[in-house]
N, C-alpha and C. Protein backbone atom coordinates (compact mmCIF):
# COMPACT_ATOMS: atom_id res chain seq x y z
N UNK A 1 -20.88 -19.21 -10.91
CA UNK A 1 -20.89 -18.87 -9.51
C UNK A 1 -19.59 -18.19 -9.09
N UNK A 2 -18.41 -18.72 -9.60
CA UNK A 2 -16.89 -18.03 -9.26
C UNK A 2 -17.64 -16.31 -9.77
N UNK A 3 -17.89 -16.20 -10.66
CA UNK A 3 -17.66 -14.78 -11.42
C UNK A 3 -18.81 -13.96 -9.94
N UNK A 4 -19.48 -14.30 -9.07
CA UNK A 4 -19.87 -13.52 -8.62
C UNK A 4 -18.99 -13.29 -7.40
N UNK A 5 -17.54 -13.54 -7.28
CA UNK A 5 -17.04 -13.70 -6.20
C UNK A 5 -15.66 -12.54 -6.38
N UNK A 6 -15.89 -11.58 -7.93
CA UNK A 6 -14.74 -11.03 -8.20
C UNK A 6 -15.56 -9.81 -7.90
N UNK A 7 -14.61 -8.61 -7.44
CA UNK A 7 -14.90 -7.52 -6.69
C UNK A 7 -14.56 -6.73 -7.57
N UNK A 8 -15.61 -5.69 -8.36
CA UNK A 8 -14.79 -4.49 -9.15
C UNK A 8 -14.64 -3.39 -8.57
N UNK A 9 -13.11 -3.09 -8.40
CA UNK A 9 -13.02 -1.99 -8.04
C UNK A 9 -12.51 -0.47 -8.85
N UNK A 10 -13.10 -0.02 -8.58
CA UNK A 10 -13.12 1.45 -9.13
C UNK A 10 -11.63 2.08 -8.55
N UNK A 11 -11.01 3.42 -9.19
CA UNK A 11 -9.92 3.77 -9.12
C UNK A 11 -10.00 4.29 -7.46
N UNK A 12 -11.33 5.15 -7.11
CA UNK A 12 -11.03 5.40 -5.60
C UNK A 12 -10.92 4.61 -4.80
N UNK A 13 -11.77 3.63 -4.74
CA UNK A 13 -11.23 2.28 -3.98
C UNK A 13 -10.42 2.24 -4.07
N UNK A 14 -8.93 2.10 -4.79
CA UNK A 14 -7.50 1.64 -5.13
C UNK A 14 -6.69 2.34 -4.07
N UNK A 15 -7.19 3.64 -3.86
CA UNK A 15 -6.73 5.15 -3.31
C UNK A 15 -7.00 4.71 -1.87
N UNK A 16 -8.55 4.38 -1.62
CA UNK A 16 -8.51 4.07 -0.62
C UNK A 16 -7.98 3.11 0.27
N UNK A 17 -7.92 1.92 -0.34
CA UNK A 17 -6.91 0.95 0.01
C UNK A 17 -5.30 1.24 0.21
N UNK A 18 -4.82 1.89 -1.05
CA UNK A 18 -3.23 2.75 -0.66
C UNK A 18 -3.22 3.37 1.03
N UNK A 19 -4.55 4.19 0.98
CA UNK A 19 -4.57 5.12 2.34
C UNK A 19 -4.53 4.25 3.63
N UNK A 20 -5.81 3.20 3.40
CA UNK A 20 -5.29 2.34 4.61
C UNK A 20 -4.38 1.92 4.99
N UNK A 21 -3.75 1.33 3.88
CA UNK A 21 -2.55 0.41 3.52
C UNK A 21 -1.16 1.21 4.42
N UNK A 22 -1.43 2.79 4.25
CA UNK A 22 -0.38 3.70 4.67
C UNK A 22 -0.68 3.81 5.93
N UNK A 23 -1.72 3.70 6.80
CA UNK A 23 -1.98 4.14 8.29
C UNK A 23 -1.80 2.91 8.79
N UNK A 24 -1.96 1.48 8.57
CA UNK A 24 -1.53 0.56 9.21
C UNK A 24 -0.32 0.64 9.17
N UNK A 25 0.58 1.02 8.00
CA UNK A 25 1.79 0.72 7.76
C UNK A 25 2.54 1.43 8.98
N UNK A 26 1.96 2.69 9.55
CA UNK A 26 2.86 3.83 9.91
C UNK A 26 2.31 3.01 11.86
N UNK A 27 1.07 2.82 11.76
CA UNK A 27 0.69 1.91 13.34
C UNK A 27 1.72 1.03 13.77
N UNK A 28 1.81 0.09 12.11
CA UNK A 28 2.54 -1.12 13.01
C UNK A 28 4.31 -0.65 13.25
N UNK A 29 4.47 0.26 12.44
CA UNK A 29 5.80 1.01 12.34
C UNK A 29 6.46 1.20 13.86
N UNK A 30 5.06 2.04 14.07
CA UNK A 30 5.15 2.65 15.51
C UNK A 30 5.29 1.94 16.47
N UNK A 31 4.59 0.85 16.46
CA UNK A 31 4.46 0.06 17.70
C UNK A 31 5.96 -1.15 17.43
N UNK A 32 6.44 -1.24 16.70
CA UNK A 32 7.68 -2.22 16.49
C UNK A 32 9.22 -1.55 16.81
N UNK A 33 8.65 0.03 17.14
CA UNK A 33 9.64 1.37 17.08
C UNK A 33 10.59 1.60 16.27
N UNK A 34 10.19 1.49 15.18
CA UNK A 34 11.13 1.76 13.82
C UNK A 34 10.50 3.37 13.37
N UNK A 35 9.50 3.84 14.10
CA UNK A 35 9.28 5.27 13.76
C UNK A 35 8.77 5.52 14.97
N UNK A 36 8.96 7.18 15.40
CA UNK A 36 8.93 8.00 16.34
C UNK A 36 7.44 8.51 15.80
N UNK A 37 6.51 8.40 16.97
CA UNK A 37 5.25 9.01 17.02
C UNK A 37 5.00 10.52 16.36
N UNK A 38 6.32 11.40 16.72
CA UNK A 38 6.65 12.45 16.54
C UNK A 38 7.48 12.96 15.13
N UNK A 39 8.21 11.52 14.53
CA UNK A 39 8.63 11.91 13.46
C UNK A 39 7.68 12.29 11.99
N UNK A 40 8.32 12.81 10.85
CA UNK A 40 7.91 13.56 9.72
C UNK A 40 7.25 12.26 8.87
N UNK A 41 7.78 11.07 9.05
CA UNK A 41 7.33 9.96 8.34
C UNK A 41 6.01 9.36 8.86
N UNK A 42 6.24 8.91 10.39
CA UNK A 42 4.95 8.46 10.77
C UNK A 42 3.74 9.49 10.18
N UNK A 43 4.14 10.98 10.42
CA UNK A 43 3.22 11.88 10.64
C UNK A 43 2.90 12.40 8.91
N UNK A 44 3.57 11.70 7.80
CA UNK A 44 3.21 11.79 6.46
C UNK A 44 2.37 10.75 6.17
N UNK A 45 2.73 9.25 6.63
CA UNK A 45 1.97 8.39 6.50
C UNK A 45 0.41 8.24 6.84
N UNK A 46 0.30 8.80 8.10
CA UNK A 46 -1.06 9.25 8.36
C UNK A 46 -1.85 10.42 7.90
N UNK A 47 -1.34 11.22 7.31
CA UNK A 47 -1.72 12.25 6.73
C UNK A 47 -2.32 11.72 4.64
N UNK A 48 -1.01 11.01 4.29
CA UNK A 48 -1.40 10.86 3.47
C UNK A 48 -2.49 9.35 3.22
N UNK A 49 -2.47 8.56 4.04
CA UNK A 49 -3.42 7.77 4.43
C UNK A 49 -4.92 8.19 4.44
N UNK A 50 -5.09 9.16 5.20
CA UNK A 50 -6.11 9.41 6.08
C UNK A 50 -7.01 10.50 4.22
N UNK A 51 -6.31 10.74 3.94
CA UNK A 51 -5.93 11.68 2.27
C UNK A 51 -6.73 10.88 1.40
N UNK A 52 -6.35 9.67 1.55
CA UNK A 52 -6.61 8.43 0.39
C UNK A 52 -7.89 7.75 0.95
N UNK A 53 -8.14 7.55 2.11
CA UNK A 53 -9.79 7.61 2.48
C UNK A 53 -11.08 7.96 2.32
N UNK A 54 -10.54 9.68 2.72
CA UNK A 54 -11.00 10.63 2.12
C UNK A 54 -11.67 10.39 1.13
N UNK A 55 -10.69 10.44 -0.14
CA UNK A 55 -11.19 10.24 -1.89
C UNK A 55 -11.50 9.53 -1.86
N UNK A 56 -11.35 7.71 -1.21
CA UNK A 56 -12.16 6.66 -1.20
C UNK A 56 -13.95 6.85 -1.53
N UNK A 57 -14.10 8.16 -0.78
CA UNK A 57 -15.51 8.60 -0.58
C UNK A 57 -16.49 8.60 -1.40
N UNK A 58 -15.69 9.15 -2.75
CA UNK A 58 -16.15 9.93 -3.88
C UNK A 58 -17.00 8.53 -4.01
N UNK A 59 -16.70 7.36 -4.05
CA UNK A 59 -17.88 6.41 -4.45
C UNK A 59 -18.81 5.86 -3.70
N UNK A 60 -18.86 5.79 -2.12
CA UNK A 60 -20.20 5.71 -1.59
C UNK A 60 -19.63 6.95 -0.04
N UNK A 61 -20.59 8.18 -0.33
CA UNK A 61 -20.40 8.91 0.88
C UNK A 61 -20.84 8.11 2.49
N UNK A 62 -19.96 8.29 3.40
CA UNK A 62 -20.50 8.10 4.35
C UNK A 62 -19.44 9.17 5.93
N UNK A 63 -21.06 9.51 6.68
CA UNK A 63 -20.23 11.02 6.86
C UNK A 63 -19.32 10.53 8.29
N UNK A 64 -19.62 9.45 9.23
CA UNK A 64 -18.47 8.73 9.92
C UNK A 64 -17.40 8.72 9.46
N UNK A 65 -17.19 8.14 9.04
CA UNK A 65 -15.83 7.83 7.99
C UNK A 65 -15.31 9.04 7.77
N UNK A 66 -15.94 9.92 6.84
CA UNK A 66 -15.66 11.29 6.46
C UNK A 66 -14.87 12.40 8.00
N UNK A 67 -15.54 12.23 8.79
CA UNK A 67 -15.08 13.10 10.18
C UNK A 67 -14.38 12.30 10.66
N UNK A 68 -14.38 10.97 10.93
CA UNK A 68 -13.07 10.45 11.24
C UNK A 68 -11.56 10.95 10.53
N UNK A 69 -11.82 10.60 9.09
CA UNK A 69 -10.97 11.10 8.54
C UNK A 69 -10.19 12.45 8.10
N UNK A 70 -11.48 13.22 7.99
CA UNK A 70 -10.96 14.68 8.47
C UNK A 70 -10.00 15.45 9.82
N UNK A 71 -10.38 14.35 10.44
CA UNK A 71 -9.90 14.86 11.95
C UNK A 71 -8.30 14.54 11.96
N UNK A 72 -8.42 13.52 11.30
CA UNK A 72 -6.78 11.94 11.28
C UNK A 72 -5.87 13.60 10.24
N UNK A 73 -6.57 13.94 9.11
CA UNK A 73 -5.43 14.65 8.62
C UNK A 73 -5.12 15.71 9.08
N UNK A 74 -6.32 16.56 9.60
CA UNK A 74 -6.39 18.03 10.40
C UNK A 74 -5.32 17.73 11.49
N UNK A 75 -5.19 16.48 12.80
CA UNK A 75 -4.08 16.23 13.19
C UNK A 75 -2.95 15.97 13.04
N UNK A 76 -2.95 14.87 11.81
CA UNK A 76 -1.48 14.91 11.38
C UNK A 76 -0.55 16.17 10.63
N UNK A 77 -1.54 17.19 10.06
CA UNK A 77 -1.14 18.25 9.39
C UNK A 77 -0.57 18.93 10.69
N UNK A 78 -1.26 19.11 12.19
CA UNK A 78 -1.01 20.07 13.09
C UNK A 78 0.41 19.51 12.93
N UNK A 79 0.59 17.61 13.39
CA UNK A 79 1.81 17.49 14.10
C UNK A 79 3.24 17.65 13.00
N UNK A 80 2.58 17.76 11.93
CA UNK A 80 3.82 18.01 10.73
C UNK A 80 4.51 19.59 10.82
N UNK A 81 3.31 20.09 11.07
CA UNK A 81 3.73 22.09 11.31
C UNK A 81 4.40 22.22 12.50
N UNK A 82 4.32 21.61 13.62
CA UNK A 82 4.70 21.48 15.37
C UNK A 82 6.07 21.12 15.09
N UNK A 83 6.42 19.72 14.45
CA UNK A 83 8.05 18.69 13.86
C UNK A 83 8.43 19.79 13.29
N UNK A 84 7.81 20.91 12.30
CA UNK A 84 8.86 21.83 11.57
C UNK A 84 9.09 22.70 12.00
N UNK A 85 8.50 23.22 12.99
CA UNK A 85 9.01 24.14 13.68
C UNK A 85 9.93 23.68 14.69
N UNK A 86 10.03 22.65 15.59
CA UNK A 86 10.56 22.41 16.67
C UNK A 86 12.39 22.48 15.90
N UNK A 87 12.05 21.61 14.72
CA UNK A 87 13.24 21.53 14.01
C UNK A 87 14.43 22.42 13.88
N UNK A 88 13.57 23.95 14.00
CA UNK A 88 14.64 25.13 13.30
C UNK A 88 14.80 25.18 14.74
């Protein structure tokens, strides 16, 4: 009965978990203010988060998830190009 209680996970799962793992990380970051909404880190963390979801996919598609996540990096990519420019 234990053995039906172990979860195999496949390498995208792993990815995907990293990805979550990185967008909570950069939420709770934010909200404790140890990172700027606007800075290069918050705005990597969600990018590369949202990245690792993504590939999560490859083992059960689902297209919610998928446009959620598309959207999370398409934004964080804008606000990374916006931070590098403001920069110079």
């Amino acid at each position: 009965m234990e053995q039906d209680a172990v979860i195999a996970l496949q390498w995208y799962d792993i990815v995907g978990l990293g990805g979550t793992l990185a967008i909570l990380a950069a939420y709770f970051l934010l909200q404790t203010r140890r990172l700027s909404g606007t800075g290069l880190t918050y705005q990597l963390l969600n990018l590369f988060g949202a990245a690792g979801i993504l590939v999560s996919l490859v083992g059960k598609f689902n297209l919610s998830v998928f446009l959620l996540e598309l959207a999370w990096v398409l934004v964080s990519g804008y606000g990374i190009v916006r931070s590098m420019r403001e920069r110079r």
